[in-house]
N, C-alpha and C. Protein backbone atom coordinates (compact mmCIF):
# COMPACT_ATOMS: atom_id res chain seq x y z
N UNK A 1 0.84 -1.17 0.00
CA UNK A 1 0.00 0.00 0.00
C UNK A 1 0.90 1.24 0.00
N UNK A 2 0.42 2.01 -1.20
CA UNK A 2 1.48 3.08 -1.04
C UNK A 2 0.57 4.56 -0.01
N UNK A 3 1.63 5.22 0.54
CA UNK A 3 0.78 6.44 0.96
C UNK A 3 0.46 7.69 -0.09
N UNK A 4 0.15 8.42 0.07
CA UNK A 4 -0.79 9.66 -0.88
C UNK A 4 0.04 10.64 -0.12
N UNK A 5 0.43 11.14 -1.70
CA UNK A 5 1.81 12.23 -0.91
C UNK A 5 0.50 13.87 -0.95
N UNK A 6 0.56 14.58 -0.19
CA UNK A 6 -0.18 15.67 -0.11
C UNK A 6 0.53 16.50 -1.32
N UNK A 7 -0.23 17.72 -1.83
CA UNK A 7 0.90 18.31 -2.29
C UNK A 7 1.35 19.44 -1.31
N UNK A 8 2.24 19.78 -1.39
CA UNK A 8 3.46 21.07 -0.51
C UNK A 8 2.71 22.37 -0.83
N UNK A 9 1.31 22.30 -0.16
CA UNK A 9 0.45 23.52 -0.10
C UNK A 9 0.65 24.53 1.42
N UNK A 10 0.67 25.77 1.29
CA UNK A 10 0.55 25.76 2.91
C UNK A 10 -0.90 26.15 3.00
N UNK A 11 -1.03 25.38 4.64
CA UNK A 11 -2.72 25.32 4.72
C UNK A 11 -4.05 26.76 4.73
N UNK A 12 -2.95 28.01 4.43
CA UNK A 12 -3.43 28.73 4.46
C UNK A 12 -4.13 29.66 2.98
N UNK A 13 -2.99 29.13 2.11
CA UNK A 13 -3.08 29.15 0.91
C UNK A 13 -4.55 29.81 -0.06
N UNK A 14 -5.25 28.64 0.20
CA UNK A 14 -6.41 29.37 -0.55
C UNK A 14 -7.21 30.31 0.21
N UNK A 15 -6.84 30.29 1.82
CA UNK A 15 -7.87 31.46 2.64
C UNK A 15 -7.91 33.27 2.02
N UNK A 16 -6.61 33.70 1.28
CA UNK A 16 -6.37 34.95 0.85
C UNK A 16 -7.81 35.65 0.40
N UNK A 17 -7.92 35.07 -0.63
CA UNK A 17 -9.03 35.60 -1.51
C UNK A 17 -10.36 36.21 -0.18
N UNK A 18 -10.86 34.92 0.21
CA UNK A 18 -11.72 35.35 0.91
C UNK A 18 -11.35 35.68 2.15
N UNK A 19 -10.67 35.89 3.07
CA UNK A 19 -10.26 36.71 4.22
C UNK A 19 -9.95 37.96 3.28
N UNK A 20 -9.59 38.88 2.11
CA UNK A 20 -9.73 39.93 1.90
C UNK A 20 -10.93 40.20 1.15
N UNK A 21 -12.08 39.47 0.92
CA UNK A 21 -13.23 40.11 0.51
C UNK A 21 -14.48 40.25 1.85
N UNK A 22 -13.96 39.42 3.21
CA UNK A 22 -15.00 39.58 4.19
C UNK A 22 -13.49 40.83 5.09
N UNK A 23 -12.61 40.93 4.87
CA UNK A 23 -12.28 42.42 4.80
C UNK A 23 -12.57 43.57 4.35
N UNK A 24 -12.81 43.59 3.47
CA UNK A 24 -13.06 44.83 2.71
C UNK A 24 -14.44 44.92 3.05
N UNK A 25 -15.43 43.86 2.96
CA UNK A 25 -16.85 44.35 3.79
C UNK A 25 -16.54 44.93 4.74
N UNK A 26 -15.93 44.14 6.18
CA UNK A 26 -16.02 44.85 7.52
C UNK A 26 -15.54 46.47 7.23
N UNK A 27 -13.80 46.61 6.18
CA UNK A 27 -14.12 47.91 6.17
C UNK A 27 -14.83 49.24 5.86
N UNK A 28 -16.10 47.85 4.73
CA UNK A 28 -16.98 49.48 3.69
C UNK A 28 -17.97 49.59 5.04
N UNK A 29 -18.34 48.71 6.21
CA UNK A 29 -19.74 49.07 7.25
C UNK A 29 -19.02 49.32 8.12
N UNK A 30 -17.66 49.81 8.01
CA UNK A 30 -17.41 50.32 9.49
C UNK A 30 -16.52 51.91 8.43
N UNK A 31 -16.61 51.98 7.21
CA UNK A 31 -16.77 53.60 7.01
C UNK A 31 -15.58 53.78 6.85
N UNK A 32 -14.06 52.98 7.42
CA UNK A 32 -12.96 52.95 6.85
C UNK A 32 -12.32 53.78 5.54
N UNK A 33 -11.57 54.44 5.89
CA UNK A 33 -10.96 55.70 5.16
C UNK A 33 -9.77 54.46 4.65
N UNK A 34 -9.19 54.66 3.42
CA UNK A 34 -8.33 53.69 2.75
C UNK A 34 -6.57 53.75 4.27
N UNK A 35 -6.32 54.81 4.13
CA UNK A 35 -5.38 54.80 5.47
C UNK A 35 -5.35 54.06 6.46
N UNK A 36 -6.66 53.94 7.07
CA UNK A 36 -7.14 53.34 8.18
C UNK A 36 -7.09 51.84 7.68
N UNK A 37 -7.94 51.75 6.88
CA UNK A 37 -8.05 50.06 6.44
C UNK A 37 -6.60 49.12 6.17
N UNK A 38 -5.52 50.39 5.82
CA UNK A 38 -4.23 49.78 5.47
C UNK A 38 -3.48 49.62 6.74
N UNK A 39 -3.91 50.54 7.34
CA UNK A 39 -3.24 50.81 9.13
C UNK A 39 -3.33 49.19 9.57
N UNK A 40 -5.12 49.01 9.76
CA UNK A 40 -5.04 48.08 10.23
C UNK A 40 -4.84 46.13 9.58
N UNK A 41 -4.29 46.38 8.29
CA UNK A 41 -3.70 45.18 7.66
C UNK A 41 -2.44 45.77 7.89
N UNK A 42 -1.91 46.54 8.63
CA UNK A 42 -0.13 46.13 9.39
C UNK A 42 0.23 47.10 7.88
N UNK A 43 -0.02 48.12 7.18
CA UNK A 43 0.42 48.53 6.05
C UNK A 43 1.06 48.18 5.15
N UNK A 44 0.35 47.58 4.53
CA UNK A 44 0.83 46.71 3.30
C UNK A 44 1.44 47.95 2.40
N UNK A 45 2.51 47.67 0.48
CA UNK A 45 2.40 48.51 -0.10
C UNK A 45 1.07 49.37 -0.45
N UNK A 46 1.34 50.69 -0.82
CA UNK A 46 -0.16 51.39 -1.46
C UNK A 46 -1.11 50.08 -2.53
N UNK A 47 0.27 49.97 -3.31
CA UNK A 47 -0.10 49.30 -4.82
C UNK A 47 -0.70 48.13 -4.11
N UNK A 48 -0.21 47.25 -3.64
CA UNK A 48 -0.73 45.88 -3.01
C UNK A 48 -1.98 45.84 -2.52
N UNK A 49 -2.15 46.96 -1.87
CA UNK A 49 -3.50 47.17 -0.67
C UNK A 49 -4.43 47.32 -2.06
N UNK A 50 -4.05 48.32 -2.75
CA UNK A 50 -5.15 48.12 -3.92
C UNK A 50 -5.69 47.42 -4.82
N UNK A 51 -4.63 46.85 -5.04
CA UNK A 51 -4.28 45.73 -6.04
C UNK A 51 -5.32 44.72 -5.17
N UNK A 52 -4.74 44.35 -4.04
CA UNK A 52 -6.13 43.72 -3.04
C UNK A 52 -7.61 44.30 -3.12
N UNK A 53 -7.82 45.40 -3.07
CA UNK A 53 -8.92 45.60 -3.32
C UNK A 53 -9.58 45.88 -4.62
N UNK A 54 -9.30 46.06 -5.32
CA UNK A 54 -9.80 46.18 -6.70
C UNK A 54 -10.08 44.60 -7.10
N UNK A 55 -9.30 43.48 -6.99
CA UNK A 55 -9.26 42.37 -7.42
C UNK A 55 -9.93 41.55 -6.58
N UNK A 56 -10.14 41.91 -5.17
CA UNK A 56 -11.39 40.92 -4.34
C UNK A 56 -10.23 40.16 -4.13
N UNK A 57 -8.93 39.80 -4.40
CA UNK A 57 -8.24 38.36 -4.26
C UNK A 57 -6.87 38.95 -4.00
N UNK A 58 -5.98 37.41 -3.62
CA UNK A 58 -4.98 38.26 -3.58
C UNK A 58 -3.86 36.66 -2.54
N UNK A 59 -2.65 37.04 -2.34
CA UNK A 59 -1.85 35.96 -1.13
C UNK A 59 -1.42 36.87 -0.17
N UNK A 60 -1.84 37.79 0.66
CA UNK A 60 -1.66 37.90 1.76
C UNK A 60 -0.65 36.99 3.04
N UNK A 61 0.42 37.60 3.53
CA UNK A 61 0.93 37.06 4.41
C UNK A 61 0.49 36.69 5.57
N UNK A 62 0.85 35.95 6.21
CA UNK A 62 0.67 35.03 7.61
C UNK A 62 -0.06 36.50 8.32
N UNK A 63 1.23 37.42 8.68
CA UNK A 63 0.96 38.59 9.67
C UNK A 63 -0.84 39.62 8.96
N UNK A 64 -1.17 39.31 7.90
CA UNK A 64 -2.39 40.25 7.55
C UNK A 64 -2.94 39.26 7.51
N UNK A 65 -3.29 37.99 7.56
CA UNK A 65 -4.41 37.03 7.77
C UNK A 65 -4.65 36.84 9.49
N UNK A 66 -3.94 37.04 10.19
CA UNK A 66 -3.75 37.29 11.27
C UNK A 66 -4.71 38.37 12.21
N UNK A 67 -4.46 39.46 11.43
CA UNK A 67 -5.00 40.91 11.62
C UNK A 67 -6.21 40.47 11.13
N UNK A 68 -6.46 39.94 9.80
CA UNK A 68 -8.32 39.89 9.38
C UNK A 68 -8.75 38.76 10.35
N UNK A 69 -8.39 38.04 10.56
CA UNK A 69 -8.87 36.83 11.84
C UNK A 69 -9.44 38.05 13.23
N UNK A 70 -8.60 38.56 13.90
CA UNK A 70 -9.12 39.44 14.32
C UNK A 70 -10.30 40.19 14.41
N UNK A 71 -9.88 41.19 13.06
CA UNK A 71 -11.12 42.14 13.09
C UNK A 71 -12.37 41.26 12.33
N UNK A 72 -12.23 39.63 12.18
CA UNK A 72 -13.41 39.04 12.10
C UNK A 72 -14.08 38.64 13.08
N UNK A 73 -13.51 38.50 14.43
CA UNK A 73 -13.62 38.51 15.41
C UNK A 73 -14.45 39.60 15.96
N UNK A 74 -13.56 40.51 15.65
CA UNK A 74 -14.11 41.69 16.59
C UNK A 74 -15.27 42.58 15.96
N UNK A 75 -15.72 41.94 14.90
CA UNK A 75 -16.90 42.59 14.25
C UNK A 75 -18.42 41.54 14.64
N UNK A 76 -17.71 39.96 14.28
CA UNK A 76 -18.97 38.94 14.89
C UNK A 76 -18.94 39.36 16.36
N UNK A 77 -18.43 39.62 17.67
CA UNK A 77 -18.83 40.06 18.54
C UNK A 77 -19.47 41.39 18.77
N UNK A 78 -19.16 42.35 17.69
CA UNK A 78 -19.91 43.03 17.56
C UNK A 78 -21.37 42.94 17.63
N UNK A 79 -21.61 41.99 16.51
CA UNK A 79 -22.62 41.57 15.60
C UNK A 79 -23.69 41.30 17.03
N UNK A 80 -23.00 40.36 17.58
CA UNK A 80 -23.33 39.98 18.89
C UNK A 80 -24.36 40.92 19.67
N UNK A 81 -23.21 41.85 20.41
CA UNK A 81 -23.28 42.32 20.98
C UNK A 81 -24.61 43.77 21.27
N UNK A 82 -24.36 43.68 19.85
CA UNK A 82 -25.16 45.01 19.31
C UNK A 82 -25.94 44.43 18.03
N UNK A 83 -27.54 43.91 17.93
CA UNK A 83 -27.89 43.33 16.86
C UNK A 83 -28.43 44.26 15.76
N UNK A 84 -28.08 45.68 16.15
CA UNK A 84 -28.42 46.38 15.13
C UNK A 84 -27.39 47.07 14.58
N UNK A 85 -27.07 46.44 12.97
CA UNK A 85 -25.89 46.62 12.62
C UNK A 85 -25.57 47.83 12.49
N UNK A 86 -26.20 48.69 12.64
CA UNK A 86 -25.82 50.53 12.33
C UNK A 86 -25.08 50.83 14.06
N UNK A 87 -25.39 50.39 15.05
CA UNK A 87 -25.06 50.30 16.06
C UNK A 87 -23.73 49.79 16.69
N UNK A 88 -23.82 48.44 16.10
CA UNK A 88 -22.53 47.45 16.15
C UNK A 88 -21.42 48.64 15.29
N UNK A 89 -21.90 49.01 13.69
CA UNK A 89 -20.46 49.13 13.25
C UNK A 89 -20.19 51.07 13.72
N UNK A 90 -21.09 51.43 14.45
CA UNK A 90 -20.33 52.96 14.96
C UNK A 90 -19.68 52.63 16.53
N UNK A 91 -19.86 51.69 17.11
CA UNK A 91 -19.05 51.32 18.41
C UNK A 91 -17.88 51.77 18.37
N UNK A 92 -17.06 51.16 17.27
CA UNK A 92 -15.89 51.27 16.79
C UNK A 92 -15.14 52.80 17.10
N UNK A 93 -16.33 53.88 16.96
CA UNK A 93 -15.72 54.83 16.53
C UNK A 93 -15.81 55.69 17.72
N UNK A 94 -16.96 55.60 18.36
CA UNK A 94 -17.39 55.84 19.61
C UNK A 94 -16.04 56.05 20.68
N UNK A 95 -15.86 57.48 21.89
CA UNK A 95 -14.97 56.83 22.62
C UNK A 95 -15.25 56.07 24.27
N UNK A 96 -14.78 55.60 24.85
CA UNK A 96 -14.50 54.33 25.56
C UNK A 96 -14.12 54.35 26.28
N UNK A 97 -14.52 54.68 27.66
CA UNK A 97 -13.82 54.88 29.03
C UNK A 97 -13.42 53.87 29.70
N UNK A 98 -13.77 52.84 29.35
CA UNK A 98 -13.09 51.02 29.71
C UNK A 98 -11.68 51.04 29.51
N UNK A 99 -10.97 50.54 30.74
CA UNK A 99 -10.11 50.16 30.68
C UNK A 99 -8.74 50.15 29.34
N UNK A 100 -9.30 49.69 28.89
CA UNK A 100 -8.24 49.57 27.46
C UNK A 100 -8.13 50.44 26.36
N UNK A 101 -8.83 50.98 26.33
CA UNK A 101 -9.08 52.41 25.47
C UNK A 101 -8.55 53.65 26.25
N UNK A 102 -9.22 53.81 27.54
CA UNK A 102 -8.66 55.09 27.84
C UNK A 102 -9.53 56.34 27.19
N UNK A 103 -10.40 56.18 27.55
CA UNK A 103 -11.48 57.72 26.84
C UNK A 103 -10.97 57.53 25.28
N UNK A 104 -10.21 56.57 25.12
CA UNK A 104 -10.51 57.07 22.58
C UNK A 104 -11.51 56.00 22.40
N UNK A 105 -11.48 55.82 21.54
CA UNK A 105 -12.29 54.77 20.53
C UNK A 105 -11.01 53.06 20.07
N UNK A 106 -12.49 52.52 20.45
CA UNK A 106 -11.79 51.20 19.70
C UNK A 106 -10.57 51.62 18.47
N UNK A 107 -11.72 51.99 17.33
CA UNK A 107 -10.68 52.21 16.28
C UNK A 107 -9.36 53.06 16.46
N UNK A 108 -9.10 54.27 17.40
CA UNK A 108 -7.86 54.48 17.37
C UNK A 108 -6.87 53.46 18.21
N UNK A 109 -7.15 52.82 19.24
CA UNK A 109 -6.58 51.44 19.64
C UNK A 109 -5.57 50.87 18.63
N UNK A 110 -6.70 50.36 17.37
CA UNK A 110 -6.57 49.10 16.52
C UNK A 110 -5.80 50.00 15.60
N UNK A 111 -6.04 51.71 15.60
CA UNK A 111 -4.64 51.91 14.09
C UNK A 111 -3.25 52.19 14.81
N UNK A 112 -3.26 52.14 16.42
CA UNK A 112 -1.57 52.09 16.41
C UNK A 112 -0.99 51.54 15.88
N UNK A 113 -1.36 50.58 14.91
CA UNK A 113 -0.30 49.55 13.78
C UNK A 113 0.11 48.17 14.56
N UNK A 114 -0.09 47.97 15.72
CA UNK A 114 0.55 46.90 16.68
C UNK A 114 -0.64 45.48 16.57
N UNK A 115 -0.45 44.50 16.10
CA UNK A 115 -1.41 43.43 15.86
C UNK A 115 -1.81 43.41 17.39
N UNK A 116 -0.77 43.46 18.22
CA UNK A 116 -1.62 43.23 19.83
C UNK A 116 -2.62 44.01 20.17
N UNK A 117 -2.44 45.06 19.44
CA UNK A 117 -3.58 45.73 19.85
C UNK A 117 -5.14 45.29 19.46
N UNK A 118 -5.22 44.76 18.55
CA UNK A 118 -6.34 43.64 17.48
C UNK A 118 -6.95 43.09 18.17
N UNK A 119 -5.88 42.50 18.92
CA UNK A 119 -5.99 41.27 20.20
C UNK A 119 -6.67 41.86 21.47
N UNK A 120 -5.83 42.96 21.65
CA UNK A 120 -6.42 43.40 23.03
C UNK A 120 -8.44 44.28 22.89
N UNK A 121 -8.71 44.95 21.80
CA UNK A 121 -10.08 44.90 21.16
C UNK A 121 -10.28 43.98 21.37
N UNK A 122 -10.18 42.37 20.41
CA UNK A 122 -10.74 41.68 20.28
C UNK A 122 -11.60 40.99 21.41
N UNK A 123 -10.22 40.62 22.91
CA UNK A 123 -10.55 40.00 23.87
C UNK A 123 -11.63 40.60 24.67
N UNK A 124 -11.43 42.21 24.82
CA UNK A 124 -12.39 42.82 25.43
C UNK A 124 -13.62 42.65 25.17
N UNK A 125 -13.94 42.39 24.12
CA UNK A 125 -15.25 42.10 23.40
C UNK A 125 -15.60 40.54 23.57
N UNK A 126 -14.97 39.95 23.61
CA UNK A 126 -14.91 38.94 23.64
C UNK A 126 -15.99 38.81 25.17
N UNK A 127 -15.29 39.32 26.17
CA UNK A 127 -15.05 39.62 27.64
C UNK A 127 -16.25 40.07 27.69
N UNK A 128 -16.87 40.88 27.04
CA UNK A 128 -18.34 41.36 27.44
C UNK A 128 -19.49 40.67 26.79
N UNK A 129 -18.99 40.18 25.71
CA UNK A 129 -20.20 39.16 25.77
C UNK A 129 -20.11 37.47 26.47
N UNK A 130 -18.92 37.21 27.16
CA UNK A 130 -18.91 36.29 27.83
C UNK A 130 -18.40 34.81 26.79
N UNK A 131 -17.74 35.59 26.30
CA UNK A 131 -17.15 34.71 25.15
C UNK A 131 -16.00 33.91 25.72
């Protein structure tokens, strides 16, 4: 019996395409200025980021699949949290006397450029809906 050689894919491979088209949603309902949206994919080139968006597709690195895992995160707890989506996606912008914010807004948090920061949104949310 022979074994079945896989081929030398990495398992992340085909996720690109669609982790940057349920990106680019979260950023058109949360109002995302092109800066901002690049801020928070860790700033890719101009050309690339566009090139990503114009084309819906794309191979994205480990570190920006990373970041959209995240803010997929932190938008379904949104979703959650707040079932009216006009509600859920101005949270973001809203500022935030909790702990981790510090009187700004989520979103200035998440554009210091620092993926931990993704993380630290994310968990909080996480945290209030008991996730």
């Amino acid at each position: 019996m022979t074994a079945r050689i896989a081929p030398d894919t990495p398992p992340l491979a085909d996720a690109g395409g669609a982790a940057l088209r349920a990106f680019f949603r979260i950023a058109e309902a949360w109002g995302l200025k092109g800066t901002e949206a690049r801020r928070l994919l860790g700033d890719p080139p101009e050309s690339t980021f566009y090139k990503w968006k114009k084309q819906q597709d794309g191979a994205p690195g480990r570190d920006v699949l990373e970041r959209i895992s995240y803010l997929l995160g932190i938008f379904k707890a949104l979703a959650i949290l707040f079932p009216e989506p006009a509600r859920a996606d101005a949270w973001i912008r809203r500022p935030n006397s909790a702990g981790p914010f510090g009187g700004r807004s989520a979103l200035e948090r998440m554009l210091s450029g620092n993926v931990a920061d993704l993380y630290v949104v994310r968990s909080y949310l996480d945290a209030q809906r008991g996730g």
